[in-house]
C-alpha atoms as a PDB file:
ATOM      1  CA  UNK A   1     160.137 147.885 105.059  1.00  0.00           C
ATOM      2  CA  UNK A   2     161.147 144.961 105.942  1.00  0.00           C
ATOM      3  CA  UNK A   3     162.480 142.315 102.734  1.00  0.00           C
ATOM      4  CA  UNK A   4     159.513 139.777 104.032  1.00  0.00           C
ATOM      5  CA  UNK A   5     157.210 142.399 103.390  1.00  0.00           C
ATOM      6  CA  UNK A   6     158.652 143.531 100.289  1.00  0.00           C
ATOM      7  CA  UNK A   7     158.451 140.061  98.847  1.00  0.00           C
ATOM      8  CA  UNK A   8     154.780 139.747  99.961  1.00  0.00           C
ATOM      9  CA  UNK A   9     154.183 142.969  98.086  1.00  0.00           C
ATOM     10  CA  UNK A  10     156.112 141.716  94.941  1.00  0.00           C
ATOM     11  CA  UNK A  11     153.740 138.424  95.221  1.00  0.00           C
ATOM     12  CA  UNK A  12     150.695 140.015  95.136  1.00  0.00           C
ATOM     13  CA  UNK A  13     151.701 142.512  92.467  1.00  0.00           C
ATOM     14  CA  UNK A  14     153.016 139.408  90.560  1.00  0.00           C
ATOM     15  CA  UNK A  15     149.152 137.878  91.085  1.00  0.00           C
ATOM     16  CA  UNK A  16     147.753 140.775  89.851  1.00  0.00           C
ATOM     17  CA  UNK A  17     149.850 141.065  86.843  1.00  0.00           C
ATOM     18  CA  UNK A  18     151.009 143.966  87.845  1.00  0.00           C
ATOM     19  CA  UNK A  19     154.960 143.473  87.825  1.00  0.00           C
ATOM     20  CA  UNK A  20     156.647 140.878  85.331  1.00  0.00           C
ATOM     21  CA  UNK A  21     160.663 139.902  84.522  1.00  0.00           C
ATOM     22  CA  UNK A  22     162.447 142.165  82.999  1.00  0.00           C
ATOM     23  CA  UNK A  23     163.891 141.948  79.113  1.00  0.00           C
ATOM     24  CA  UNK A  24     166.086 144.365  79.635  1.00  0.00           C
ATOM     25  CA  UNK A  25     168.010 143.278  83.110  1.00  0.00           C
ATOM     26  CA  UNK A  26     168.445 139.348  84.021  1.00  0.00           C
ATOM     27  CA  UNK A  27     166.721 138.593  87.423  1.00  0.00           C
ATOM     28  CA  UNK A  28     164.773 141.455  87.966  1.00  0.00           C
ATOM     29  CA  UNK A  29     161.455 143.223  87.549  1.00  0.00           C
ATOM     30  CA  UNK A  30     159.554 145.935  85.693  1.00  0.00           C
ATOM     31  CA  UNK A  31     156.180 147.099  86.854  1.00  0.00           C
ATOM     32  CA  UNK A  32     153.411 146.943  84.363  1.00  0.00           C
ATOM     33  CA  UNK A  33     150.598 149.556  83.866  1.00  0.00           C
ATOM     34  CA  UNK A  34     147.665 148.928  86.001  1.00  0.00           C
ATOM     35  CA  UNK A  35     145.455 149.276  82.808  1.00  0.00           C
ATOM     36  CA  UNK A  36     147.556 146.673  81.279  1.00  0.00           C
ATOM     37  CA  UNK A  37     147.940 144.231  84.139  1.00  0.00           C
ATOM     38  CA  UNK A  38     144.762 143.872  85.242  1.00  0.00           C
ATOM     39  CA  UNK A  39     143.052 144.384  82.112  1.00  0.00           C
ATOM     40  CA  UNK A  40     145.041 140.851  81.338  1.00  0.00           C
ATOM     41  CA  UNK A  41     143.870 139.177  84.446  1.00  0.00           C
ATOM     42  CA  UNK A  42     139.896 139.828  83.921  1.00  0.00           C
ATOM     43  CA  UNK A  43     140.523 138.479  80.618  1.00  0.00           C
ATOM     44  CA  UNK A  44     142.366 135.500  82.163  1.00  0.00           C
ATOM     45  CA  UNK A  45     138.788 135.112  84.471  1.00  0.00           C
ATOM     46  CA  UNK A  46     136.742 135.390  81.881  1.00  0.00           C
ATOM     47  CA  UNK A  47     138.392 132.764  80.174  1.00  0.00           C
ATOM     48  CA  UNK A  48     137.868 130.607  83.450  1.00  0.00           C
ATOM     49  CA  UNK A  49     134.084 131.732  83.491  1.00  0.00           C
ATOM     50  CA  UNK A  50     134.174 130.759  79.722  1.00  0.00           C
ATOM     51  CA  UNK A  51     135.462 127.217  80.624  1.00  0.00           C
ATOM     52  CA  UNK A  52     133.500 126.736  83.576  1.00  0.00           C
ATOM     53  CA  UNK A  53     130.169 127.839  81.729  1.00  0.00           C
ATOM     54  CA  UNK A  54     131.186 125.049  78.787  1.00  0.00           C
ATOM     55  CA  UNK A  55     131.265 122.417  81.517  1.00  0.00           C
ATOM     56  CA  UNK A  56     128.181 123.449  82.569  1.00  0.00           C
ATOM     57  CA  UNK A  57     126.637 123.594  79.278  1.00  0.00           C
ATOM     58  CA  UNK A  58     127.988 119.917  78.997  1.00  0.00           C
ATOM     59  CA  UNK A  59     126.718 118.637  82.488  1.00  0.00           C
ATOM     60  CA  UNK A  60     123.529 120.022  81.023  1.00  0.00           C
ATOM     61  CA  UNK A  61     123.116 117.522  78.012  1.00  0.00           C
ATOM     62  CA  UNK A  62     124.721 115.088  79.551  1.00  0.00           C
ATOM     63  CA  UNK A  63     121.655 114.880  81.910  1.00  0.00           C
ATOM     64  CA  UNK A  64     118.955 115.536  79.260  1.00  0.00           C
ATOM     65  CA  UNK A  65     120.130 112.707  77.795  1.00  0.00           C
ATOM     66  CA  UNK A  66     120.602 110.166  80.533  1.00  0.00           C
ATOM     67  CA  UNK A  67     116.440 111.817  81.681  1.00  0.00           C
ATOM     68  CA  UNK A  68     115.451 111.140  78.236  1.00  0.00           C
ATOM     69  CA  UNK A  69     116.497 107.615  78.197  1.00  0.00           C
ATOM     70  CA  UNK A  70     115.225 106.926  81.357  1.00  0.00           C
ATOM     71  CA  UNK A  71     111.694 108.799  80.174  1.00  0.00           C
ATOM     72  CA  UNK A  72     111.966 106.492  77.296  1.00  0.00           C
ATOM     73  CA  UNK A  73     112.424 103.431  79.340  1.00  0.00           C
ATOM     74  CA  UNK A  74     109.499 104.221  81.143  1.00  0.00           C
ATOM     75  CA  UNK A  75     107.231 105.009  78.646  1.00  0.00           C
ATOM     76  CA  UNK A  76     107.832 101.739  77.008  1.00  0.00           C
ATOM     77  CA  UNK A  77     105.230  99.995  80.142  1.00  0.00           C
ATOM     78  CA  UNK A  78     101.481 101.778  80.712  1.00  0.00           C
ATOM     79  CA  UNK A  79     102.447 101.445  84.525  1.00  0.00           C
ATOM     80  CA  UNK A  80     105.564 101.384  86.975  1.00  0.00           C
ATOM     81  CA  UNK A  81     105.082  99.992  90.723  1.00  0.00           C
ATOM     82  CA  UNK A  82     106.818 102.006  92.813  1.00  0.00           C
ATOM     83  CA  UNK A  83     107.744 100.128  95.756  1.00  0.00           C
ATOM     84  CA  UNK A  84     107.983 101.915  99.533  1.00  0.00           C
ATOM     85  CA  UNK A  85     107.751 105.776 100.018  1.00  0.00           C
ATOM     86  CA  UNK A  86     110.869 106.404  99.179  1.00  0.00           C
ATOM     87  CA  UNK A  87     110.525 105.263  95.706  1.00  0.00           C
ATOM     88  CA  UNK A  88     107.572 106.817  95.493  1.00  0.00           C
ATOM     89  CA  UNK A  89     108.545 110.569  96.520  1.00  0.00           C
ATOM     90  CA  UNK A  90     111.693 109.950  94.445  1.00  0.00           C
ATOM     91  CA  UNK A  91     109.170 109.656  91.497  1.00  0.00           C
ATOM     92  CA  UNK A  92     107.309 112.510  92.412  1.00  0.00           C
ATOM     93  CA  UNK A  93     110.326 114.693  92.558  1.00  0.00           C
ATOM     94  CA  UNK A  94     111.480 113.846  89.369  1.00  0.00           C
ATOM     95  CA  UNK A  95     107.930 114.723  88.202  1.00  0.00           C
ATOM     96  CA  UNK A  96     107.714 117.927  89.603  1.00  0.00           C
ATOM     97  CA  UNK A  97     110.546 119.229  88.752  1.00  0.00           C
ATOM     98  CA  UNK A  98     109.406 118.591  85.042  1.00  0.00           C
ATOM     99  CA  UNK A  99     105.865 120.029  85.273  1.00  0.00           C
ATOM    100  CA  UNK A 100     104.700 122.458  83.005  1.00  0.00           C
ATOM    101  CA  UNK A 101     100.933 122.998  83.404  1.00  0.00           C
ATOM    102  CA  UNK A 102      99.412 121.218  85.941  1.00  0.00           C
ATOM    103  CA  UNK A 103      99.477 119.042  89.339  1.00  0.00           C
ATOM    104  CA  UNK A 104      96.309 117.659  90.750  1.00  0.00           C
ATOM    105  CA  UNK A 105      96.318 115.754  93.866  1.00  0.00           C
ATOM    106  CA  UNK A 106      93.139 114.076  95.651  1.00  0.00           C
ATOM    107  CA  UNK A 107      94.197 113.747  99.674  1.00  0.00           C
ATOM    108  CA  UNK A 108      91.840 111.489 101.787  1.00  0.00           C
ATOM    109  CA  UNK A 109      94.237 111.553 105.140  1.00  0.00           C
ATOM    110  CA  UNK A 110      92.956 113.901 107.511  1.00  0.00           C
ATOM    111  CA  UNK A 111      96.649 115.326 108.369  1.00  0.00           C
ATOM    112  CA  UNK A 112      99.525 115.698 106.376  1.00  0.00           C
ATOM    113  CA  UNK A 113     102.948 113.863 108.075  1.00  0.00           C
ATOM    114  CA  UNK A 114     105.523 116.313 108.867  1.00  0.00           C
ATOM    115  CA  UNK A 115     108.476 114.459 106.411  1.00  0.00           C
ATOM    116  CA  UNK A 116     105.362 114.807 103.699  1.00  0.00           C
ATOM    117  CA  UNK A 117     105.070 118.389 104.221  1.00  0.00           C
ATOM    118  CA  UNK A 118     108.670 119.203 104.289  1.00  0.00           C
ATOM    119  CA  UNK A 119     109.259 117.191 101.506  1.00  0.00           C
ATOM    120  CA  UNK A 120     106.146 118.675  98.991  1.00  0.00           C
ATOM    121  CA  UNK A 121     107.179 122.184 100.338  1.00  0.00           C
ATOM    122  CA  UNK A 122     109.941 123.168  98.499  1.00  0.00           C
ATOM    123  CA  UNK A 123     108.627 122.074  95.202  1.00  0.00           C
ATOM    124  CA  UNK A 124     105.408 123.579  95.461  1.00  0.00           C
ATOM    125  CA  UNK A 125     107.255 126.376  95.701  1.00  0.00           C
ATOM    126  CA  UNK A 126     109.640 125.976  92.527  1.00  0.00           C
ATOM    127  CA  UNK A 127     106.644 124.822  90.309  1.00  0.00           C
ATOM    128  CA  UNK A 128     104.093 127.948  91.385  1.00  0.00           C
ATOM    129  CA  UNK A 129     106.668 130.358  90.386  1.00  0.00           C
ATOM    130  CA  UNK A 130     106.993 128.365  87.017  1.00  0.00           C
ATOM    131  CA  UNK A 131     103.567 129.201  86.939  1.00  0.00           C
ATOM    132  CA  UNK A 132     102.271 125.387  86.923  1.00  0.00           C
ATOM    133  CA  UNK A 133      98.754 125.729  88.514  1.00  0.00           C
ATOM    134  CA  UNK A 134      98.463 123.241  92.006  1.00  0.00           C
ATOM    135  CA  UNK A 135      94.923 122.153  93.098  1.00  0.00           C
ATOM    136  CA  UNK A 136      94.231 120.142  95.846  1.00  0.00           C
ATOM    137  CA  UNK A 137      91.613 118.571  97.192  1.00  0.00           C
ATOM    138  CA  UNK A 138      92.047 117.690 101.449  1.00  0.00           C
ATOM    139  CA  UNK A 139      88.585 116.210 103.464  1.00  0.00           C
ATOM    140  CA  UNK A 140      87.264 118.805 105.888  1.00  0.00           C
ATOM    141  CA  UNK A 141      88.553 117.344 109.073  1.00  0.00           C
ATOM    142  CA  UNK A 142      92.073 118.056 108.309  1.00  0.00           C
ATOM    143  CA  UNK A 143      91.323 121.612 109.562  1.00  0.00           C
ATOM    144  CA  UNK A 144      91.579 119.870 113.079  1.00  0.00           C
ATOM    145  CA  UNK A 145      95.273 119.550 112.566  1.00  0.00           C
ATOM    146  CA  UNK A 146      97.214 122.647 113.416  1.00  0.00           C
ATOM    147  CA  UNK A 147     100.435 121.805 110.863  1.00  0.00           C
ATOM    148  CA  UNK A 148      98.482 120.880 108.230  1.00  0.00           C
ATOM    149  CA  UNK A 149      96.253 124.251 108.408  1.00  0.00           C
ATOM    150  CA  UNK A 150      98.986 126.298 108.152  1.00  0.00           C
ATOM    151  CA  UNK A 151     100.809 124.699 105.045  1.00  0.00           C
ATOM    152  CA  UNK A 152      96.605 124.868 103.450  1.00  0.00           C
ATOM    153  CA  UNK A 153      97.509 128.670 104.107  1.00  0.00           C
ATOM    154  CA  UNK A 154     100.936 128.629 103.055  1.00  0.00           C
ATOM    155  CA  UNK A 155     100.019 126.985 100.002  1.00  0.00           C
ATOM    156  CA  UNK A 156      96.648 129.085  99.115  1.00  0.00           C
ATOM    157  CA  UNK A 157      98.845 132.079  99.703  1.00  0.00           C
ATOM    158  CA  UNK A 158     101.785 131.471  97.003  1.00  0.00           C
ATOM    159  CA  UNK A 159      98.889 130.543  94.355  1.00  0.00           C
ATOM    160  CA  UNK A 160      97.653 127.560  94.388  1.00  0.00           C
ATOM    161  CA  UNK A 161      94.191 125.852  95.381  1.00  0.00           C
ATOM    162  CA  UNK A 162      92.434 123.691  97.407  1.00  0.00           C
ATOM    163  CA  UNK A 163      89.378 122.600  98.162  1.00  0.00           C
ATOM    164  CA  UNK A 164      87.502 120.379 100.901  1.00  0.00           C
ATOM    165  CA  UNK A 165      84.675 118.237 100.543  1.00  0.00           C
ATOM    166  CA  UNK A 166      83.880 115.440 103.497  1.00  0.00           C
ATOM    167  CA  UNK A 167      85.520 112.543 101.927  1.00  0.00           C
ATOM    168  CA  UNK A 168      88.393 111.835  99.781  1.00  0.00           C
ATOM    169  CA  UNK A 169      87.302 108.942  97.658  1.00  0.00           C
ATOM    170  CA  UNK A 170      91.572 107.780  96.799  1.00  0.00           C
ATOM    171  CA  UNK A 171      94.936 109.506  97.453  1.00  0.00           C
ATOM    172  CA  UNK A 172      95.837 110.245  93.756  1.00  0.00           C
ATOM    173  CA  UNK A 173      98.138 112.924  92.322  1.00  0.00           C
ATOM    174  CA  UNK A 174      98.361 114.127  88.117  1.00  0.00           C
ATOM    175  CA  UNK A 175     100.700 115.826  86.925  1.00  0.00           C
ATOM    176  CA  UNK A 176     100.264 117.435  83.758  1.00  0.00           C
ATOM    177  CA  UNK A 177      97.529 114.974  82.136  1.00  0.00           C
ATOM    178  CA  UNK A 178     100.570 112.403  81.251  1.00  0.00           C
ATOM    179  CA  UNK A 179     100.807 110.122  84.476  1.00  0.00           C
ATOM    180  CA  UNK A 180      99.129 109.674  87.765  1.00  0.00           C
ATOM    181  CA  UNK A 181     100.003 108.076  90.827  1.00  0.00           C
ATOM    182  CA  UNK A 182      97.833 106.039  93.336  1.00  0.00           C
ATOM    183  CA  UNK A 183      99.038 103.606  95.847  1.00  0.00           C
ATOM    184  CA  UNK A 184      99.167  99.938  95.505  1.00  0.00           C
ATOM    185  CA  UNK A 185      97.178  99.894  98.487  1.00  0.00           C
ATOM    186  CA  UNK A 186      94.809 102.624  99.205  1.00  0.00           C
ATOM    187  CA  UNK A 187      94.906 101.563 103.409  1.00  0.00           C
ATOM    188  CA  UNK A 188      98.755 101.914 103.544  1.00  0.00           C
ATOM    189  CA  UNK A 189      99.515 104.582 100.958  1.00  0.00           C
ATOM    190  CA  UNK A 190     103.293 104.349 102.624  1.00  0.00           C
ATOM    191  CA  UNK A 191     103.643 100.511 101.300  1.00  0.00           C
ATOM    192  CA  UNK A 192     103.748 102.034  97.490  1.00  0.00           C
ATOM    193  CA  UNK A 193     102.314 103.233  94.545  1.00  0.00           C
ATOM    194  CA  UNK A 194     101.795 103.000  90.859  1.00  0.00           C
ATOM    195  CA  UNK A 195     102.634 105.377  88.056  1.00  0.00           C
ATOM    196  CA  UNK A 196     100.067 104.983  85.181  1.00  0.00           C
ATOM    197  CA  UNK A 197     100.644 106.659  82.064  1.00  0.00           C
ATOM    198  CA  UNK A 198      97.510 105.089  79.688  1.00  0.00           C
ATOM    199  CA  UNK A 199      95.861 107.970  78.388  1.00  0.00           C
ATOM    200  CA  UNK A 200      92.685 106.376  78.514  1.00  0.00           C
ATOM    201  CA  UNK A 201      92.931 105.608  82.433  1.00  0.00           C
ATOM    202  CA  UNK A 202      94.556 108.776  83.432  1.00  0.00           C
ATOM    203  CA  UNK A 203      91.753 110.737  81.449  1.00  0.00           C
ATOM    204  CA  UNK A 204      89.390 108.777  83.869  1.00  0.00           C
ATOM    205  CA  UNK A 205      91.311 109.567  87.011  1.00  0.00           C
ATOM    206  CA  UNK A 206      91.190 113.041  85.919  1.00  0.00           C
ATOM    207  CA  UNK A 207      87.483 113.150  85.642  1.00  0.00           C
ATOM    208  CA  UNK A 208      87.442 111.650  88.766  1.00  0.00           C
ATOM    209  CA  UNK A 209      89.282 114.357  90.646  1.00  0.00           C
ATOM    210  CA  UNK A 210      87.152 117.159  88.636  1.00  0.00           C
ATOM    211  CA  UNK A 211      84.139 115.721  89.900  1.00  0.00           C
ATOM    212  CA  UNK A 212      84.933 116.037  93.076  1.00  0.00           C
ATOM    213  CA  UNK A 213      86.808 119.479  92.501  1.00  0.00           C
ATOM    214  CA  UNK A 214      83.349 120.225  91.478  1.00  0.00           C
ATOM    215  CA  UNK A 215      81.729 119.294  95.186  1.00  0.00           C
ATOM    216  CA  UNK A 216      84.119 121.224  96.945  1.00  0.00           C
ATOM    217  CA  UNK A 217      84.083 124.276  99.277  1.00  0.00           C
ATOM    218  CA  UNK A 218      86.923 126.758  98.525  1.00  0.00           C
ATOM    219  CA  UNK A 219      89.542 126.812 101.590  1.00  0.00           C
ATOM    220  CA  UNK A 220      88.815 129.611 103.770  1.00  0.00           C
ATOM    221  CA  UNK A 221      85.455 129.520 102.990  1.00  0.00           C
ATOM    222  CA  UNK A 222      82.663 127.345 105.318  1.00  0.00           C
ATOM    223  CA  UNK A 223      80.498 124.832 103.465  1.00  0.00           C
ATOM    224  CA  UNK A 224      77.224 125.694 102.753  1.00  0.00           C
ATOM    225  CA  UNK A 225      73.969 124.587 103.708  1.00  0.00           C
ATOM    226  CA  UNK A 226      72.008 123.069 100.628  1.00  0.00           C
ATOM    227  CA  UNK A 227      68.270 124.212  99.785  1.00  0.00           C
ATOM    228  CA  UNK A 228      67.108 121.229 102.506  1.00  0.00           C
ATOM    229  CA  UNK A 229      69.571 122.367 105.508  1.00  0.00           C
ATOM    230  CA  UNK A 230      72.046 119.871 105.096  1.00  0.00           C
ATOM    231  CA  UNK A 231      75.654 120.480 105.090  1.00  0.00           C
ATOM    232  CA  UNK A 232      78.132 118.154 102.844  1.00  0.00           C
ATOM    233  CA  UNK A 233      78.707 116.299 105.650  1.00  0.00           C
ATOM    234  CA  UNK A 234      75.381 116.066 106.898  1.00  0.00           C
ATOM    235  CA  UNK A 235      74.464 114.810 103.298  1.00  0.00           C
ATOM    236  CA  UNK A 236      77.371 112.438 103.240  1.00  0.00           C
ATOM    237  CA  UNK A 237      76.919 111.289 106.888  1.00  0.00           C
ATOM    238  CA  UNK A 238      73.193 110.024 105.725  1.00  0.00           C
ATOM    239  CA  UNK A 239      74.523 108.630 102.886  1.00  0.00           C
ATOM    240  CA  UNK A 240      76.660 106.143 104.892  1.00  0.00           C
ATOM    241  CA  UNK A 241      74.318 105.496 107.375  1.00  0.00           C
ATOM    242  CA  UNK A 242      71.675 104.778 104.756  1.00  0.00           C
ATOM    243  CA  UNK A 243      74.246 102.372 103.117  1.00  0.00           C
ATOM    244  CA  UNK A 244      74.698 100.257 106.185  1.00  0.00           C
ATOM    245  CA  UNK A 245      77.762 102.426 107.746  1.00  0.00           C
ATOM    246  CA  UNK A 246      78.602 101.847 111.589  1.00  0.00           C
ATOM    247  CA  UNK A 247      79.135 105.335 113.466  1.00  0.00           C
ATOM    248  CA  UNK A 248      82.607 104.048 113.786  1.00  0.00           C
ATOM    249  CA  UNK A 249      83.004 103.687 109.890  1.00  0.00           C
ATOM    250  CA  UNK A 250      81.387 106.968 109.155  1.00  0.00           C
ATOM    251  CA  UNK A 251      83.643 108.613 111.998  1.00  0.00           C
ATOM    252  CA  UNK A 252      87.122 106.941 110.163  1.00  0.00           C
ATOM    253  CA  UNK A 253      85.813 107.668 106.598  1.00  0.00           C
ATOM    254  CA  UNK A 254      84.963 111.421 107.340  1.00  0.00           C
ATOM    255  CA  UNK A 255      87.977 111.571 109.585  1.00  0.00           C
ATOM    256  CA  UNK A 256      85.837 112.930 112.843  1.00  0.00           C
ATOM    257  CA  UNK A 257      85.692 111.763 115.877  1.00  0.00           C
ATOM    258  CA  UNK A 258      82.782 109.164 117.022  1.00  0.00           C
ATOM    259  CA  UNK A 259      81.108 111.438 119.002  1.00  0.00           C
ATOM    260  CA  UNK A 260      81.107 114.047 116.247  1.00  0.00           C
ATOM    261  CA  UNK A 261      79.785 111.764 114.132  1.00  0.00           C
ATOM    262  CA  UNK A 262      77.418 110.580 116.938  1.00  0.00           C
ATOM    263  CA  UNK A 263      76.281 114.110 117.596  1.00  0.00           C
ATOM    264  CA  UNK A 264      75.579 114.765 114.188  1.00  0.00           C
ATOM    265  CA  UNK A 265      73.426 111.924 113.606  1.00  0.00           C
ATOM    266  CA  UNK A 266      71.283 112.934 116.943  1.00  0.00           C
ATOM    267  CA  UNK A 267      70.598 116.477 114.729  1.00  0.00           C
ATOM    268  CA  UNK A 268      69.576 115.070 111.603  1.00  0.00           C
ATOM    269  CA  UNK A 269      67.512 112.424 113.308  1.00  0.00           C
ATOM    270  CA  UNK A 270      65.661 115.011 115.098  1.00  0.00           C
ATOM    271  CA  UNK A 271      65.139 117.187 112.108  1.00  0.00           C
ATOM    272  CA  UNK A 272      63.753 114.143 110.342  1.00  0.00           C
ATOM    273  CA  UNK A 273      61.562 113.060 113.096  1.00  0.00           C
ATOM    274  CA  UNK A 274      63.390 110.122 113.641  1.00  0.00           C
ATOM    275  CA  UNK A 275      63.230 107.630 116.152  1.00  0.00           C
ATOM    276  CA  UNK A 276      65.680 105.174 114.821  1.00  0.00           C
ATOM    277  CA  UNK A 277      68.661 105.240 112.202  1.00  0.00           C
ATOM    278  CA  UNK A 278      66.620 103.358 109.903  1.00  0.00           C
ATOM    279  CA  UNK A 279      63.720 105.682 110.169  1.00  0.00           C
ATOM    280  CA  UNK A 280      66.205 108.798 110.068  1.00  0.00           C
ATOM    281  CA  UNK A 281      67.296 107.019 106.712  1.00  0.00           C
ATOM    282  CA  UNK A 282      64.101 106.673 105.185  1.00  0.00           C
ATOM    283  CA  UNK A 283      62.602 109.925 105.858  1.00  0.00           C
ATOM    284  CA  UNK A 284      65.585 111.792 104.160  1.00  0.00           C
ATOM    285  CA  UNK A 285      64.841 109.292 100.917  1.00  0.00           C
ATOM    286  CA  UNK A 286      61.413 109.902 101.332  1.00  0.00           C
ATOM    287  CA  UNK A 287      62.091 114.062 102.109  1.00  0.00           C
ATOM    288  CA  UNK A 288      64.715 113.858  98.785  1.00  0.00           C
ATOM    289  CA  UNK A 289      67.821 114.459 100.928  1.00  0.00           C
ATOM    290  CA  UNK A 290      69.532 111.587  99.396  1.00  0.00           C
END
């Protein structure tokens, strides 16, 4: 061998604690017993696993702490604006990673925005497998949106729930019966949002979204006909138009196109022996569809 590679050899047996100086002769070596040696160096790394878990351990409280004095800052105020969607998913981050029961969410867009989806994704994920039940409900038309469909199946598939009806009356999410958010403004729910945490108004909110939990059709699942014909839609569609709705108002609030709102209303008119949207309203009062 050549001395290079001897004095490679003698460095890694010196890293594995398997040679060490001699007592006996100045300036050179004695091997050590392999049971020996590298019995000492895995108890030198476990001593470095030892030290690393402590600074873990302290990393840990460290940020308990600084989250519990934040928690108590904001606990101090019944409400916290949460300015530009940033802020807001920032907030709902925190707040999912801290759920322990429950996250409700009420979703009146008709398609969820790709940054939305990749964003909610991987916490969905984290809280299901904590077991924290997820219900959701979405208006019917977001079916018409391919991306959005398949995260309804991803999600239904991992565990958690949703439901349709044909319109979302607010975007709201509530997370474990402690705070809810809804935007500042419900017609740009991008511009901001506010975190309530009054019991008495977040026990209303979630009464809200139970209700309409309640008048929902299970995802995968068509929505049935009541004992009069009419599909939630159909019902809800004569609601507007009975409450002075434009076609063009009904179309944006179920999220449907006009003429699938227009086509609708040429059925139901002609099952009530309509002539007229007034009429059509009328007769379904008079029939006890409304």
């Amino acid at each position: 061998m050549s001395e290079a590679a001897i004095r490679a050899a003698l460095d890694e047996l010196a890293v594995l604690a398997l040679i060490k100086p001699s007592d006996q002769f100045s300036g050179r070596l004695r091997p050590v017993s392999p049971e020996v040696g590298l019995s000492t160096l895995l108890a030198s790394a476990e001593a470095d696993l030892a030290g690393r878990h402590a600074q873990v351990e302290k990393a840990r409280a460290e940020i308990a702490a600084i989250a519990a004095e934040h928690q108590t800052s904001r606990d101090t105020d019944a409400a916290t604006r949460l300015e530009g969607i940033d802020a807001v998913r920032a907030r709902l981050e925190e707040l999912q990673r801290t759920t322990e029961s429950e996250c409700l969410s009420l979703n009146p867009g008709g398609a969820h925005r790709p940054d939305a989806r990749s964003a909610a994704t991987p916490l969905n994920e984290q809280a299901l497998k904590r077991g924290v039940v997820l219900k959701a409900v979405c208006r019917e038309s977001f079916r018409n949106d391919a991306d959005t469909l398949a995260y309804a199946r991803w999600l239904v598939s991992h565990g958690g729930h949703m439901r349709t009806v044909p319109t979302v009356p607010i975007q709201m999410i509530i997370v474990d019966r402690r705070a809810a958010i809804v935007p500042l403004d419900p017609a740009a729910p991008r511009a901001g949002a506010l975190e309530v945490r009054s019991a008495g108004v977040v026990t209303a909110l979630r009464a809200l979204f139970e209700q309409t939990w309640a008048a929902g059709t299970d995802f995968g699942e068509q929505p049935l006909a009541d004992t009069d014909g009419c599909t939630p839609a159909e019902k809800t569609l004569l609601g507007m138009i009975a409450a002075g709705d434009t076609d063009e108002a009904a179309a944006r609030k179920l999220g449907v196109s006009l003429r699938t709102v227009r086509r609708m209303m040429a059925n139901l008119m002609e099952r009530l022996g309509a002539a007229s949207r007034f009429q059509a309203g009328v007769n379904a009062s008079r029939r006890g569809w409304l």
